[in-house]
PDB file of N, CA and C in Angstrom:
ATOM      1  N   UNK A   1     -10.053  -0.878  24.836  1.00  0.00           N
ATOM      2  CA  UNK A   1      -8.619  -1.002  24.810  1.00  0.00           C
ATOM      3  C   UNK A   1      -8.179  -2.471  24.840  1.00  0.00           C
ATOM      4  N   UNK A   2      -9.266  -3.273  25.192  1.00  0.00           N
ATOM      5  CA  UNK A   2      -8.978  -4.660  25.356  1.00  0.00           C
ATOM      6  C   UNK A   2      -8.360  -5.573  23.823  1.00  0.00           C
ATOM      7  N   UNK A   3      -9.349  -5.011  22.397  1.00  0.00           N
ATOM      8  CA  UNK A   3      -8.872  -5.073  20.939  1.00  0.00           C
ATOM      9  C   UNK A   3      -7.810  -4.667  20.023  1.00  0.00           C
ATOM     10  N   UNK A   4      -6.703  -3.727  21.299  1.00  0.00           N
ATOM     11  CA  UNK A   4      -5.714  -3.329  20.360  1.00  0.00           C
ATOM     12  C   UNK A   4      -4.436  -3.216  21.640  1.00  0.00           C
ATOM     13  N   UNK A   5      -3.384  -3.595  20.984  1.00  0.00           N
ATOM     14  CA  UNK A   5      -2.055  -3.177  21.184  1.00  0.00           C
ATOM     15  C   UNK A   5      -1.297  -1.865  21.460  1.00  0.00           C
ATOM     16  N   UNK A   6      -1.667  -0.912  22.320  1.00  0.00           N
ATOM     17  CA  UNK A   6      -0.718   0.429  22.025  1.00  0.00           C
ATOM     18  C   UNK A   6       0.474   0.267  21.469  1.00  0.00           C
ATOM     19  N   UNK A   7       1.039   1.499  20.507  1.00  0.00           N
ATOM     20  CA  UNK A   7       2.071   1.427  20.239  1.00  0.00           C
ATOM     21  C   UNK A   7       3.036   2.485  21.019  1.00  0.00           C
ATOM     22  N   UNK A   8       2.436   3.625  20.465  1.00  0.00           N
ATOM     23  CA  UNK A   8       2.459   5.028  20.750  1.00  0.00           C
ATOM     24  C   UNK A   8       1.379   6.493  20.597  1.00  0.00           C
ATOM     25  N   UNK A   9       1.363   7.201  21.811  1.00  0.00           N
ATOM     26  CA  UNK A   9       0.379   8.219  21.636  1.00  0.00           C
ATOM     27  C   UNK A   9       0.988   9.186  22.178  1.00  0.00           C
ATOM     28  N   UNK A  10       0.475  10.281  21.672  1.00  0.00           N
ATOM     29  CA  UNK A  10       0.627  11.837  21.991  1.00  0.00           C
ATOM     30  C   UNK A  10      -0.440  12.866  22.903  1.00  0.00           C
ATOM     31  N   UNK A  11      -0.633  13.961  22.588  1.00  0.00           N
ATOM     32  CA  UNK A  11      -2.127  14.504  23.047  1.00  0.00           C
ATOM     33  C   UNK A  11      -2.754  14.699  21.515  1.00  0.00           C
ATOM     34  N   UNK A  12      -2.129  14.312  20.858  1.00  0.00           N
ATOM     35  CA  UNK A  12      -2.973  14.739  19.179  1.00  0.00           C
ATOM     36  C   UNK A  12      -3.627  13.436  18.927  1.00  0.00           C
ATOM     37  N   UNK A  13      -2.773  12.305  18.897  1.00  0.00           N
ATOM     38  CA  UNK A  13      -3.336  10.950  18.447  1.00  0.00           C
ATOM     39  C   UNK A  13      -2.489   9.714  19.066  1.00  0.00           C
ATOM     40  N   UNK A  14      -2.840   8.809  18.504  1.00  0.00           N
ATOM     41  CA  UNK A  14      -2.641   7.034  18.598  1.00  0.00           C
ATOM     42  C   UNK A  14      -2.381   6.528  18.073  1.00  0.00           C
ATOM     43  N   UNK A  15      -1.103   5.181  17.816  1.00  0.00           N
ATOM     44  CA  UNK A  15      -0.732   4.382  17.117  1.00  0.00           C
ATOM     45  C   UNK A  15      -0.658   3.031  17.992  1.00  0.00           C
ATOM     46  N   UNK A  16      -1.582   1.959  17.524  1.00  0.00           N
ATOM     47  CA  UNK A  16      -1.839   0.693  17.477  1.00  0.00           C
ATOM     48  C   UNK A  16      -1.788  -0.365  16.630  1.00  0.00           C
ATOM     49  N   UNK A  17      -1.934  -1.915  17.138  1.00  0.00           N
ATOM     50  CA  UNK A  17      -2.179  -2.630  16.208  1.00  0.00           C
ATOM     51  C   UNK A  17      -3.081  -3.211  16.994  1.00  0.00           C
ATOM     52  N   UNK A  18      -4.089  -4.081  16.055  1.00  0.00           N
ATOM     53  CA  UNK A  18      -5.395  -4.565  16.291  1.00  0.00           C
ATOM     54  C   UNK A  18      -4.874  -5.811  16.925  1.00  0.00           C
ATOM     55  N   UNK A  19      -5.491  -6.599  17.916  1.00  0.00           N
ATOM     56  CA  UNK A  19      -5.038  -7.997  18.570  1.00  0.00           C
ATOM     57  C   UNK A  19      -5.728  -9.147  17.739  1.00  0.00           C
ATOM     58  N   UNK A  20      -7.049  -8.911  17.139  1.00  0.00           N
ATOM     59  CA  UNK A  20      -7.885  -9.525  16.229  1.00  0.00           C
ATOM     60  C   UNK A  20      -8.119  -8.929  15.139  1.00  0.00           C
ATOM     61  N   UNK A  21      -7.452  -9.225  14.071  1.00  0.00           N
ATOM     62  CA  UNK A  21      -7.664  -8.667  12.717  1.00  0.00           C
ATOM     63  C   UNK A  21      -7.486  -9.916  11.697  1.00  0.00           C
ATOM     64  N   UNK A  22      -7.759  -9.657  10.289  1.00  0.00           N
ATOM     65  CA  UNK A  22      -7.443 -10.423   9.627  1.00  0.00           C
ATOM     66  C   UNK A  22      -5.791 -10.370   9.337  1.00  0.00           C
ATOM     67  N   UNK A  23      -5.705 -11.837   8.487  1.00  0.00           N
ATOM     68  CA  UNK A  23      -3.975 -12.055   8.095  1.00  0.00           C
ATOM     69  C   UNK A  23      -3.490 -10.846   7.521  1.00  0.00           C
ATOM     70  N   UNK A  24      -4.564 -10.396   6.413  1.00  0.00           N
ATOM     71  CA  UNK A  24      -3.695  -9.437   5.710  1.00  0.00           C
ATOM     72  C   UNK A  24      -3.619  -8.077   6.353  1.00  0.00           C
ATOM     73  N   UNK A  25      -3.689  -7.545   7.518  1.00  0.00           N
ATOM     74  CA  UNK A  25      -3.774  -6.394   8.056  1.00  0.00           C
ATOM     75  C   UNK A  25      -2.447  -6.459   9.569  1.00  0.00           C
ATOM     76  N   UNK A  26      -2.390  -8.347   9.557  1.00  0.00           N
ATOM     77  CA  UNK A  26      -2.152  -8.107  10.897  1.00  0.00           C
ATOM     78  C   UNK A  26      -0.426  -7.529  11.417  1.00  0.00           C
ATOM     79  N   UNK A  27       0.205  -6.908  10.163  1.00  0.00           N
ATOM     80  CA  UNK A  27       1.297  -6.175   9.819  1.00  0.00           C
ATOM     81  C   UNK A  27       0.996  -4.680   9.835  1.00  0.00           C
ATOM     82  N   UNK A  28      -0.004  -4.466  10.194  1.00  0.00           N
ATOM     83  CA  UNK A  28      -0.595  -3.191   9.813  1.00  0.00           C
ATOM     84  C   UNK A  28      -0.578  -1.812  11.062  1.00  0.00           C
ATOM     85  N   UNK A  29      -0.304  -0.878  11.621  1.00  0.00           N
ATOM     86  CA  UNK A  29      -0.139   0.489  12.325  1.00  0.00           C
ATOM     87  C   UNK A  29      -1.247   0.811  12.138  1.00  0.00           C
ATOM     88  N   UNK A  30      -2.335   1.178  12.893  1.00  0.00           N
ATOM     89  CA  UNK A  30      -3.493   1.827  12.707  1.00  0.00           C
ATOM     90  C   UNK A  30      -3.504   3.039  13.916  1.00  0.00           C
ATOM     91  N   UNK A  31      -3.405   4.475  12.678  1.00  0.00           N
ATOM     92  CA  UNK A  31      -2.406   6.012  13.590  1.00  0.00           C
ATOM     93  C   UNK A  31      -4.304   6.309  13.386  1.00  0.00           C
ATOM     94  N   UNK A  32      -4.832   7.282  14.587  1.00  0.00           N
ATOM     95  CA  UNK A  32      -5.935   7.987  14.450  1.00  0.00           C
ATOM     96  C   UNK A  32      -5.110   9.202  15.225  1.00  0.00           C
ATOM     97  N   UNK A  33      -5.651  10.000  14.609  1.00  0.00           N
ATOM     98  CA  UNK A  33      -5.813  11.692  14.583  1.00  0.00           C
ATOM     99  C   UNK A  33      -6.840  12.521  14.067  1.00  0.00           C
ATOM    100  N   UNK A  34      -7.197  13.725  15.305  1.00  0.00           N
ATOM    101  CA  UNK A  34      -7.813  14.665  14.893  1.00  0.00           C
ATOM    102  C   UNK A  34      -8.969  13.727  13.981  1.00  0.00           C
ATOM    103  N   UNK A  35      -9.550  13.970  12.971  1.00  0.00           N
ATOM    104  CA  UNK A  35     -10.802  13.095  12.367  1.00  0.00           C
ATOM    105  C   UNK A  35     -10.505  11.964  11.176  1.00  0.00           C
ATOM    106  N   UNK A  36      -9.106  11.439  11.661  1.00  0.00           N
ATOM    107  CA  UNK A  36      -8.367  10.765  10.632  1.00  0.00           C
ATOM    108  C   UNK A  36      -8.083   9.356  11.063  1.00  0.00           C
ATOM    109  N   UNK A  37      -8.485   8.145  10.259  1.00  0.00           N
ATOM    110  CA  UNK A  37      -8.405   7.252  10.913  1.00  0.00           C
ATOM    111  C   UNK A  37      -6.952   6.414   9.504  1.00  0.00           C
ATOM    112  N   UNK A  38      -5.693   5.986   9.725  1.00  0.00           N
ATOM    113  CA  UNK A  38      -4.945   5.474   9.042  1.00  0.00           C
ATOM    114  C   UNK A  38      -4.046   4.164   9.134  1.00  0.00           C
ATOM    115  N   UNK A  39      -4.381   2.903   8.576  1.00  0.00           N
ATOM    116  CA  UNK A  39      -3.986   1.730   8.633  1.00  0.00           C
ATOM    117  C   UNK A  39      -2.957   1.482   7.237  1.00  0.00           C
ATOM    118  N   UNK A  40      -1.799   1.567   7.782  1.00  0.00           N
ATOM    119  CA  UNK A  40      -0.290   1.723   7.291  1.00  0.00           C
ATOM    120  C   UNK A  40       0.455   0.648   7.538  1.00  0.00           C
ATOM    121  N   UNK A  41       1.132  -0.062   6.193  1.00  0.00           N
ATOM    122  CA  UNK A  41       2.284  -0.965   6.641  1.00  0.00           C
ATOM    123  C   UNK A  41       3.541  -0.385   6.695  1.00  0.00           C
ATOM    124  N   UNK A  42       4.648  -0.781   7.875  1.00  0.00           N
ATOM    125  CA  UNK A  42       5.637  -0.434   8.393  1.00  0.00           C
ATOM    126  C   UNK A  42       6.544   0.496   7.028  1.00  0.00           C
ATOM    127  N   UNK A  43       6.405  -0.310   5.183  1.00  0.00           N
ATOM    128  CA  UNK A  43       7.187   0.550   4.598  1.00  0.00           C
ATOM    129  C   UNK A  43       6.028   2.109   4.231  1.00  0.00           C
ATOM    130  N   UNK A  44       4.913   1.742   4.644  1.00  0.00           N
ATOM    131  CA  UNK A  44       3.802   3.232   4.452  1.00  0.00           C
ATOM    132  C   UNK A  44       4.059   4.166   5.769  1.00  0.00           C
ATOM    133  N   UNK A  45       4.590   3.247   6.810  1.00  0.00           N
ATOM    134  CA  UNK A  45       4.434   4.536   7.839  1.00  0.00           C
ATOM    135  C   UNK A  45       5.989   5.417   7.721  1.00  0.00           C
ATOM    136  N   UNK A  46       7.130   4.771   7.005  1.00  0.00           N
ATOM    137  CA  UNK A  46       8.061   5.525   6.757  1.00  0.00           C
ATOM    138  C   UNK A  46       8.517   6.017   5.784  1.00  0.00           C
ATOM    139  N   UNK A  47       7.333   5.383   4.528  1.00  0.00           N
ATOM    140  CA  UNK A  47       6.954   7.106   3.963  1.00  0.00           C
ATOM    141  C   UNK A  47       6.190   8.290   4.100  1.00  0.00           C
ATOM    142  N   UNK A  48       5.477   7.389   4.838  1.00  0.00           N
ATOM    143  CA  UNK A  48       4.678   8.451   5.922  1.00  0.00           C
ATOM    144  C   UNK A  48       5.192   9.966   6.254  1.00  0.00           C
ATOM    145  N   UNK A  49       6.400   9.137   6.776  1.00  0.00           N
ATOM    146  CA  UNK A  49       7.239   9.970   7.766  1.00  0.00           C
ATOM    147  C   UNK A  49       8.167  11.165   6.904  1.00  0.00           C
ATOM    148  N   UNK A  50       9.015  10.424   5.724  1.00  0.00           N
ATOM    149  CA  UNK A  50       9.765  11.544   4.480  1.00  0.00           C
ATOM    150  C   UNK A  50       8.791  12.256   4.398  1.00  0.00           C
ATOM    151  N   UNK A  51       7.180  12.181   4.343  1.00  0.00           N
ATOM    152  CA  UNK A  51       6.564  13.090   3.520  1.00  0.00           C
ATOM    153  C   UNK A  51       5.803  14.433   4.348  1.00  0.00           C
ATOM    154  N   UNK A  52       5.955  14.032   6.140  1.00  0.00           N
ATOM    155  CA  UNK A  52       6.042  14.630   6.959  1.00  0.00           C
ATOM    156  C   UNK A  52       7.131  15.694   6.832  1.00  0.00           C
ATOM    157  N   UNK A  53       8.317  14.906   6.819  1.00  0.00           N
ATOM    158  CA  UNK A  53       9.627  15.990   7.092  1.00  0.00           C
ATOM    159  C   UNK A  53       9.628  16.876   5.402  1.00  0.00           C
ATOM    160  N   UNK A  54       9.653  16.034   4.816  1.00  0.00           N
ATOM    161  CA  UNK A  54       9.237  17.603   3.488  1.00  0.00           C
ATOM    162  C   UNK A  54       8.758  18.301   3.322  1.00  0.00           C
ATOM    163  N   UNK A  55       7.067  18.415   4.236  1.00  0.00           N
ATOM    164  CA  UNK A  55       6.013  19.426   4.465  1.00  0.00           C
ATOM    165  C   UNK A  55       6.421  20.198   5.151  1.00  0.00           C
ATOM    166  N   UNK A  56       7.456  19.642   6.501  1.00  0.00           N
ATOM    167  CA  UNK A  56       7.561  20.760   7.551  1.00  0.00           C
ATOM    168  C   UNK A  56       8.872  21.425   7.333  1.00  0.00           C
ATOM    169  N   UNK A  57       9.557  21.118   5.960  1.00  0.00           N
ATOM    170  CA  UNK A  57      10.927  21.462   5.470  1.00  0.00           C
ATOM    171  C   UNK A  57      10.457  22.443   4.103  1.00  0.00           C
ATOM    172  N   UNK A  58       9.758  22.035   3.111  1.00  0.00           N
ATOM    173  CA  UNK A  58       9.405  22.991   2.342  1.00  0.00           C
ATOM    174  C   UNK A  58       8.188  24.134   2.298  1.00  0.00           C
ATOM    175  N   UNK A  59       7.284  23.822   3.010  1.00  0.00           N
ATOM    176  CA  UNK A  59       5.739  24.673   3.412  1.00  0.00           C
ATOM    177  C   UNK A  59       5.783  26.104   4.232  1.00  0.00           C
ATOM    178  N   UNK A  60       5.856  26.523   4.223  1.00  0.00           N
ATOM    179  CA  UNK A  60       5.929  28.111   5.195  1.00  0.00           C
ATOM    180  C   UNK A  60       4.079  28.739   5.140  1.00  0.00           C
ATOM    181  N   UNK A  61       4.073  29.489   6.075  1.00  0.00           N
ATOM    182  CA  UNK A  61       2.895  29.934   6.409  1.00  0.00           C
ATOM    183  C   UNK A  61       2.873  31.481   5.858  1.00  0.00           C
ATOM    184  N   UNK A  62       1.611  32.206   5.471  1.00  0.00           N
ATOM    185  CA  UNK A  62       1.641  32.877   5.066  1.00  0.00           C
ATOM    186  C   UNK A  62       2.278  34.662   6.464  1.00  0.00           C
ATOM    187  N   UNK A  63       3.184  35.168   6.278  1.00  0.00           N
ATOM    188  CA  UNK A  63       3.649  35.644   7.234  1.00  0.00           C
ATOM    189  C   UNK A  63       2.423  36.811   8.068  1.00  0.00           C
ATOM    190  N   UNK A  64       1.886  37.252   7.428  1.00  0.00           N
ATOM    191  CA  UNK A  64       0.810  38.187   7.431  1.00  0.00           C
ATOM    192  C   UNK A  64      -0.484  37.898   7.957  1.00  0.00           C
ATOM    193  N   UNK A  65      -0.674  36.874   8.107  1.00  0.00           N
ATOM    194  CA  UNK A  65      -1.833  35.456   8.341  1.00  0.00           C
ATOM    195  C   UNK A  65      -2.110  36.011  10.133  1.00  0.00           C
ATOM    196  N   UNK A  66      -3.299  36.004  10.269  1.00  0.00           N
ATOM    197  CA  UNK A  66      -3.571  36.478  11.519  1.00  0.00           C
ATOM    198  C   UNK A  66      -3.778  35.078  12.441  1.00  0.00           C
ATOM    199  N   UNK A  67      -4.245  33.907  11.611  1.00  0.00           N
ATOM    200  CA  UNK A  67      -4.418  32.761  12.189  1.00  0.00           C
ATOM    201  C   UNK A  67      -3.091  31.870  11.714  1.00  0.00           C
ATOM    202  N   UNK A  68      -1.981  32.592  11.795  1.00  0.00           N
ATOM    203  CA  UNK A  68      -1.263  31.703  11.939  1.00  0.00           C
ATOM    204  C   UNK A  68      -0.742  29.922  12.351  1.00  0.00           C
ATOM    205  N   UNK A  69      -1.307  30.216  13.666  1.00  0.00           N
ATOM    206  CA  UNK A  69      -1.020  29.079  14.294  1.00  0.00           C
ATOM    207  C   UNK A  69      -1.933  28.011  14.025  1.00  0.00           C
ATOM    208  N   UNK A  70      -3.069  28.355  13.408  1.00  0.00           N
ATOM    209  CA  UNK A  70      -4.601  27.738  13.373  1.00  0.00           C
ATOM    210  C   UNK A  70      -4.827  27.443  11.764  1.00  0.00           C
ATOM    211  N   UNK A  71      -4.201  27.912  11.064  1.00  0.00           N
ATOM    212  CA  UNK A  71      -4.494  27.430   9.682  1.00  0.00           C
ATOM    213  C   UNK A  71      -4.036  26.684   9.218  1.00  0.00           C
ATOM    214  N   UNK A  72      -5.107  26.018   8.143  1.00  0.00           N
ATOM    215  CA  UNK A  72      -4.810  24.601   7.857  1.00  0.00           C
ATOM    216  C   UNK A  72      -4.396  24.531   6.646  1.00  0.00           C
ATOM    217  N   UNK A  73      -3.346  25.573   6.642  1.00  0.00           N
ATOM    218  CA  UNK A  73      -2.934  25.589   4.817  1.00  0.00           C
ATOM    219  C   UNK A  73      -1.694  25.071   4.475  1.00  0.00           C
ATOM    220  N   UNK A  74      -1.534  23.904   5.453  1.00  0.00           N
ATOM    221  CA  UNK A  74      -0.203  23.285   5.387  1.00  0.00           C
ATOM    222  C   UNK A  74      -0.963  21.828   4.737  1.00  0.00           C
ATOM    223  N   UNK A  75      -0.154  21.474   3.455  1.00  0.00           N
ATOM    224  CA  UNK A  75      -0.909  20.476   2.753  1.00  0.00           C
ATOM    225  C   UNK A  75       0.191  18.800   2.936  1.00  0.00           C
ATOM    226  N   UNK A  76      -0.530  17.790   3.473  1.00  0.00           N
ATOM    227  CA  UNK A  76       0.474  16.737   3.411  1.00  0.00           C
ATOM    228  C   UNK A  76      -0.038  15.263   2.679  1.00  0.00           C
ATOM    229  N   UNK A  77       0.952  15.563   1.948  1.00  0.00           N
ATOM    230  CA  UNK A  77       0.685  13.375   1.078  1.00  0.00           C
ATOM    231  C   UNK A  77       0.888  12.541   2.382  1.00  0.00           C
ATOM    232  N   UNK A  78      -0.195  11.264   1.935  1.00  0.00           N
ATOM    233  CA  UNK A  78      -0.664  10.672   2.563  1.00  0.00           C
ATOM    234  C   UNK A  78      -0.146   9.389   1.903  1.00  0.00           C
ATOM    235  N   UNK A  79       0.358   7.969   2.148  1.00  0.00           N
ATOM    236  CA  UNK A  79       0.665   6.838   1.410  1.00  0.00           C
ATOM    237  C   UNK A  79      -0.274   6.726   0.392  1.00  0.00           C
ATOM    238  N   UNK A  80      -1.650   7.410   0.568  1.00  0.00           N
ATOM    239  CA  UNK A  80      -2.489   6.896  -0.453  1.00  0.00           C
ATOM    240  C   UNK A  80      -2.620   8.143  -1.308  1.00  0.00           C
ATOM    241  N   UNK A  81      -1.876   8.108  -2.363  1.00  0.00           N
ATOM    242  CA  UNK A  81      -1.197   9.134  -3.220  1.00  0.00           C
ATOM    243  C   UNK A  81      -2.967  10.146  -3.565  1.00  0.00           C
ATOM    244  N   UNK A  82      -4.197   9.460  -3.618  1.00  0.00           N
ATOM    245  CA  UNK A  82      -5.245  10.202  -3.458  1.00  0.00           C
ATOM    246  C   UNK A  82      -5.828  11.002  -2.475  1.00  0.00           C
ATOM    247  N   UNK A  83      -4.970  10.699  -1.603  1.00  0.00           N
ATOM    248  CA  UNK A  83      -5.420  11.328  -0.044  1.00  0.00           C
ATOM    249  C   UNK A  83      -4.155  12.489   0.173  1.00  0.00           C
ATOM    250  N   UNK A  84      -4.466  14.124   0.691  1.00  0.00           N
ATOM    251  CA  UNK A  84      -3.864  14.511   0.814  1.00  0.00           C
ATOM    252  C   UNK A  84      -4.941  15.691   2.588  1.00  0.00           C
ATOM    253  N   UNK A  85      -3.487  15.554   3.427  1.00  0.00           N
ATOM    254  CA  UNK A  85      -4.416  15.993   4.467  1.00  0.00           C
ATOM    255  C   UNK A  85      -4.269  17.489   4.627  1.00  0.00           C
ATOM    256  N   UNK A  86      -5.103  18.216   5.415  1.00  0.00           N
ATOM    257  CA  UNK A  86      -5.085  20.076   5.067  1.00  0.00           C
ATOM    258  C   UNK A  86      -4.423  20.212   6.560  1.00  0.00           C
ATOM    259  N   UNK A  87      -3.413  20.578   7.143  1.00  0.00           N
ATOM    260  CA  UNK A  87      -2.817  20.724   8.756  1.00  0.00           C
ATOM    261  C   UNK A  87      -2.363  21.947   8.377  1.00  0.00           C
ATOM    262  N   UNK A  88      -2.540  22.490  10.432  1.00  0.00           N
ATOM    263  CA  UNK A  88      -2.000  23.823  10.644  1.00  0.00           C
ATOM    264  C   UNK A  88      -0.591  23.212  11.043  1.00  0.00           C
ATOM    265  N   UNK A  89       0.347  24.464  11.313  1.00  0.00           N
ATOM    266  CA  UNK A  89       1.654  23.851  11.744  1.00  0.00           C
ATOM    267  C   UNK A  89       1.735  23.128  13.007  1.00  0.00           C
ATOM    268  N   UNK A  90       0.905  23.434  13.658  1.00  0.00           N
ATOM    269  CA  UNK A  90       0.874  22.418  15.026  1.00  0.00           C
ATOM    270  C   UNK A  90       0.251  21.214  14.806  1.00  0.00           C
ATOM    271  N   UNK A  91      -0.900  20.999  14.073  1.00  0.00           N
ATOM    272  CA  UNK A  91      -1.008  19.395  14.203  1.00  0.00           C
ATOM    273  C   UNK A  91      -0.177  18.474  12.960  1.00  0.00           C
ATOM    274  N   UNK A  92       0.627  19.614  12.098  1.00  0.00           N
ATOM    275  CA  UNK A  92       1.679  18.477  11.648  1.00  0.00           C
ATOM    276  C   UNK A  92       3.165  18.235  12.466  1.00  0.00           C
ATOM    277  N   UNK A  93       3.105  19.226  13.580  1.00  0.00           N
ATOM    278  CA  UNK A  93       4.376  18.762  14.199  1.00  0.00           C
ATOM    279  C   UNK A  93       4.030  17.639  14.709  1.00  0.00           C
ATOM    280  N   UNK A  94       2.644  17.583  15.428  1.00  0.00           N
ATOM    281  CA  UNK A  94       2.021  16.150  15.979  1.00  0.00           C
ATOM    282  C   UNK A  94       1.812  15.512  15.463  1.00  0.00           C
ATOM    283  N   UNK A  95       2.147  15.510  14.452  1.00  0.00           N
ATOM    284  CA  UNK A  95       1.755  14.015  13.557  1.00  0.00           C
ATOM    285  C   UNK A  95       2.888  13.565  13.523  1.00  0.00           C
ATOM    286  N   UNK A  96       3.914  14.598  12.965  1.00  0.00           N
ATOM    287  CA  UNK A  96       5.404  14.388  13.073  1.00  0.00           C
ATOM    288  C   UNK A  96       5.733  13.263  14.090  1.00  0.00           C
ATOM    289  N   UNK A  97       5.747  13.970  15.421  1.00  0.00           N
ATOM    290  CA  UNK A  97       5.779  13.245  16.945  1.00  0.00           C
ATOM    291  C   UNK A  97       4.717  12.097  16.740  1.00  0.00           C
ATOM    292  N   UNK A  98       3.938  11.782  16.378  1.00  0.00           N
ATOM    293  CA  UNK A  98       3.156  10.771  16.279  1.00  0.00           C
ATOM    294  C   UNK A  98       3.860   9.433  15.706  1.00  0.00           C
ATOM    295  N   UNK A  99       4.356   9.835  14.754  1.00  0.00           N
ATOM    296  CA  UNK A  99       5.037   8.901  13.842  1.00  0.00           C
ATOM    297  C   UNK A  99       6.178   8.530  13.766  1.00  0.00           C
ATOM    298  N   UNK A 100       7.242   9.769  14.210  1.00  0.00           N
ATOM    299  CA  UNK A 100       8.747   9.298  14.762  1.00  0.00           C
ATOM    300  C   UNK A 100       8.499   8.618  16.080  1.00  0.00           C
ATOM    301  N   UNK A 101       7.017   8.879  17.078  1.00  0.00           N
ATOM    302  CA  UNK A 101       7.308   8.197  18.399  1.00  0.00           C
ATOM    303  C   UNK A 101       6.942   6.417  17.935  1.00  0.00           C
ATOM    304  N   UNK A 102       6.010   6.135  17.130  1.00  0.00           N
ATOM    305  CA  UNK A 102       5.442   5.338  16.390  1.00  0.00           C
ATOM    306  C   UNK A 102       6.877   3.918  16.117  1.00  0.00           C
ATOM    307  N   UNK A 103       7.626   5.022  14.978  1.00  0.00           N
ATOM    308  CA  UNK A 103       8.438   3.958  14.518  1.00  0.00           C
ATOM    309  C   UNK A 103       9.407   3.453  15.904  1.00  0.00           C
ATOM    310  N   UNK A 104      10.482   4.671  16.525  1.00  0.00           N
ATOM    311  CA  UNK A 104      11.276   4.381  17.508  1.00  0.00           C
ATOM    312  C   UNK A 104      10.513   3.685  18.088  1.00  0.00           C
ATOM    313  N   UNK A 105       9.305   3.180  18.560  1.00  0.00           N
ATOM    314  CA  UNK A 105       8.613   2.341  19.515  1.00  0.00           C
ATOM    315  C   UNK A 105       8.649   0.868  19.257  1.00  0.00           C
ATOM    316  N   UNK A 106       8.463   1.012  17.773  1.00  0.00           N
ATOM    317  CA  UNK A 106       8.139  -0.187  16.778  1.00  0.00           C
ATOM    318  C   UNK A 106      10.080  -0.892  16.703  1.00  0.00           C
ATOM    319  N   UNK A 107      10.785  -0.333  16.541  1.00  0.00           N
ATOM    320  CA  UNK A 107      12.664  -0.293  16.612  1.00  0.00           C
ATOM    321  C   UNK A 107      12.530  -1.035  17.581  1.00  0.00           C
ATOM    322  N   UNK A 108      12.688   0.019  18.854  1.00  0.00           N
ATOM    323  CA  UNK A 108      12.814  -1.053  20.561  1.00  0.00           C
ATOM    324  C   UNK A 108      12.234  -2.234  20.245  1.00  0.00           C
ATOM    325  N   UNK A 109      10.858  -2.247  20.122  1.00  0.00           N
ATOM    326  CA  UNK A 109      10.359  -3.523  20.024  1.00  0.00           C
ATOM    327  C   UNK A 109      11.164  -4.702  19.680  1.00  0.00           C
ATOM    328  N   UNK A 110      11.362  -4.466  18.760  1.00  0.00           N
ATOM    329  CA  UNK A 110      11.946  -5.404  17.702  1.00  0.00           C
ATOM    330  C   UNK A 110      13.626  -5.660  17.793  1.00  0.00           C
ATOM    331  N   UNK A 111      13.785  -4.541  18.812  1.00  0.00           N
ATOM    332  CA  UNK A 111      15.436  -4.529  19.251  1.00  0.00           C
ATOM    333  C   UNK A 111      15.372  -5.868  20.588  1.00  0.00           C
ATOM    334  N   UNK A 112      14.479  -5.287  21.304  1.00  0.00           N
ATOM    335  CA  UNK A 112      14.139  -6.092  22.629  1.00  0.00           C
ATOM    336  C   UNK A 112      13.782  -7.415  22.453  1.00  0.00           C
ATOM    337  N   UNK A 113      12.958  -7.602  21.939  1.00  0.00           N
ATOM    338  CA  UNK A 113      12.075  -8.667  22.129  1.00  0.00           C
ATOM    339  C   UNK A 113      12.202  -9.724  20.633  1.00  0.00           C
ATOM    340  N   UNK A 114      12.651  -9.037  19.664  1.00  0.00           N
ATOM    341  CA  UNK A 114      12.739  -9.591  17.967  1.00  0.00           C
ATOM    342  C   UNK A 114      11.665  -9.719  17.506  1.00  0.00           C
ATOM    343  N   UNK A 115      11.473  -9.495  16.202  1.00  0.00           N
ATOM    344  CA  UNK A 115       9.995  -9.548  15.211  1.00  0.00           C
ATOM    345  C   UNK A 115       9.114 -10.358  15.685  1.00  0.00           C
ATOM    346  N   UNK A 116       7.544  -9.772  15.850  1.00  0.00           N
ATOM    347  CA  UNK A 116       6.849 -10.461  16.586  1.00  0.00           C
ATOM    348  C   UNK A 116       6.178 -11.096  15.280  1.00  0.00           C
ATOM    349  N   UNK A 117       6.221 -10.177  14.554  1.00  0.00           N
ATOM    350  CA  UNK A 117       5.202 -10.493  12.624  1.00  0.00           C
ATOM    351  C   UNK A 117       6.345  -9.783  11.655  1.00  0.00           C
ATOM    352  N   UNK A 118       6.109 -10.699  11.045  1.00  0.00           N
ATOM    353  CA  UNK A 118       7.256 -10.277   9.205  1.00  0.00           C
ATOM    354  C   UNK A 118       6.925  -9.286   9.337  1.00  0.00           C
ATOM    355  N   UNK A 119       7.876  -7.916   8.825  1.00  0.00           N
ATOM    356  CA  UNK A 119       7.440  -6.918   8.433  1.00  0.00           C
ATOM    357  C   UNK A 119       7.094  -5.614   9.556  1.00  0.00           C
ATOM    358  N   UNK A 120       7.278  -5.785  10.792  1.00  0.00           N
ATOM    359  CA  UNK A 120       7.181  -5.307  11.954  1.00  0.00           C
ATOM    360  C   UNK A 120       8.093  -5.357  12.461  1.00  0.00           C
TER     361      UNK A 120
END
């Protein structure tokens, strides 16, 4: 914990920034979840976020589905238009919460204290 910055965490995952990284990263959100590791700049984590609220706005579960709560047939874009992740409805609400707690954290910050790095 000594190499990174908390930002924000949940019981699903973590959002940090690295204390030692290179220049070009050091703008960078690095969210881990579940077996997912994602290093996002501030305009990736809030598309991040639209593409969150469209999954959990257009996607429905199959009603009949015995594993409802557990299936991972909820499909979500990822900034990296090749990456798309497979979530049940509960770990995209947590990602959800991951990422709205993420930015509002990243806001205060920057309300409180003023930009620590361009772009942050």
């Amino acid at each position: 914990m000594q190499d990174i910055n908390p930002i924000y965490h949940n019981p699903f995952g973590v959002a940090f920034q690295w204390k030692r990284n290179s220049v070009k990263d050091i703008n960078m959100v690095q969210l881990v979840f579940r077996d997912t590791g994602l290093l996002l700049s501030r305009k990736e984590l809030t598309d991040f976020q639209k593409n969150i609220k469209c999954a959990l706005e257009s996607h429905t579960l199959c009603q009949d589905c015995q594993q409802n709560e557990s299936c991972r047939a909820l499909l979500l874009d990822t900034p990296a238009p090749q990456v798309t992740l497979a979530l049940s409805k509960k770990e995209l609400n947590a990602v959800h919460d991951l990422v709205e707690g993420t930015l509002f954290q990243l806001q205060l910050d920057n309300l409180l204290y003023g930009p620590k790095e361009p772009g942050i």
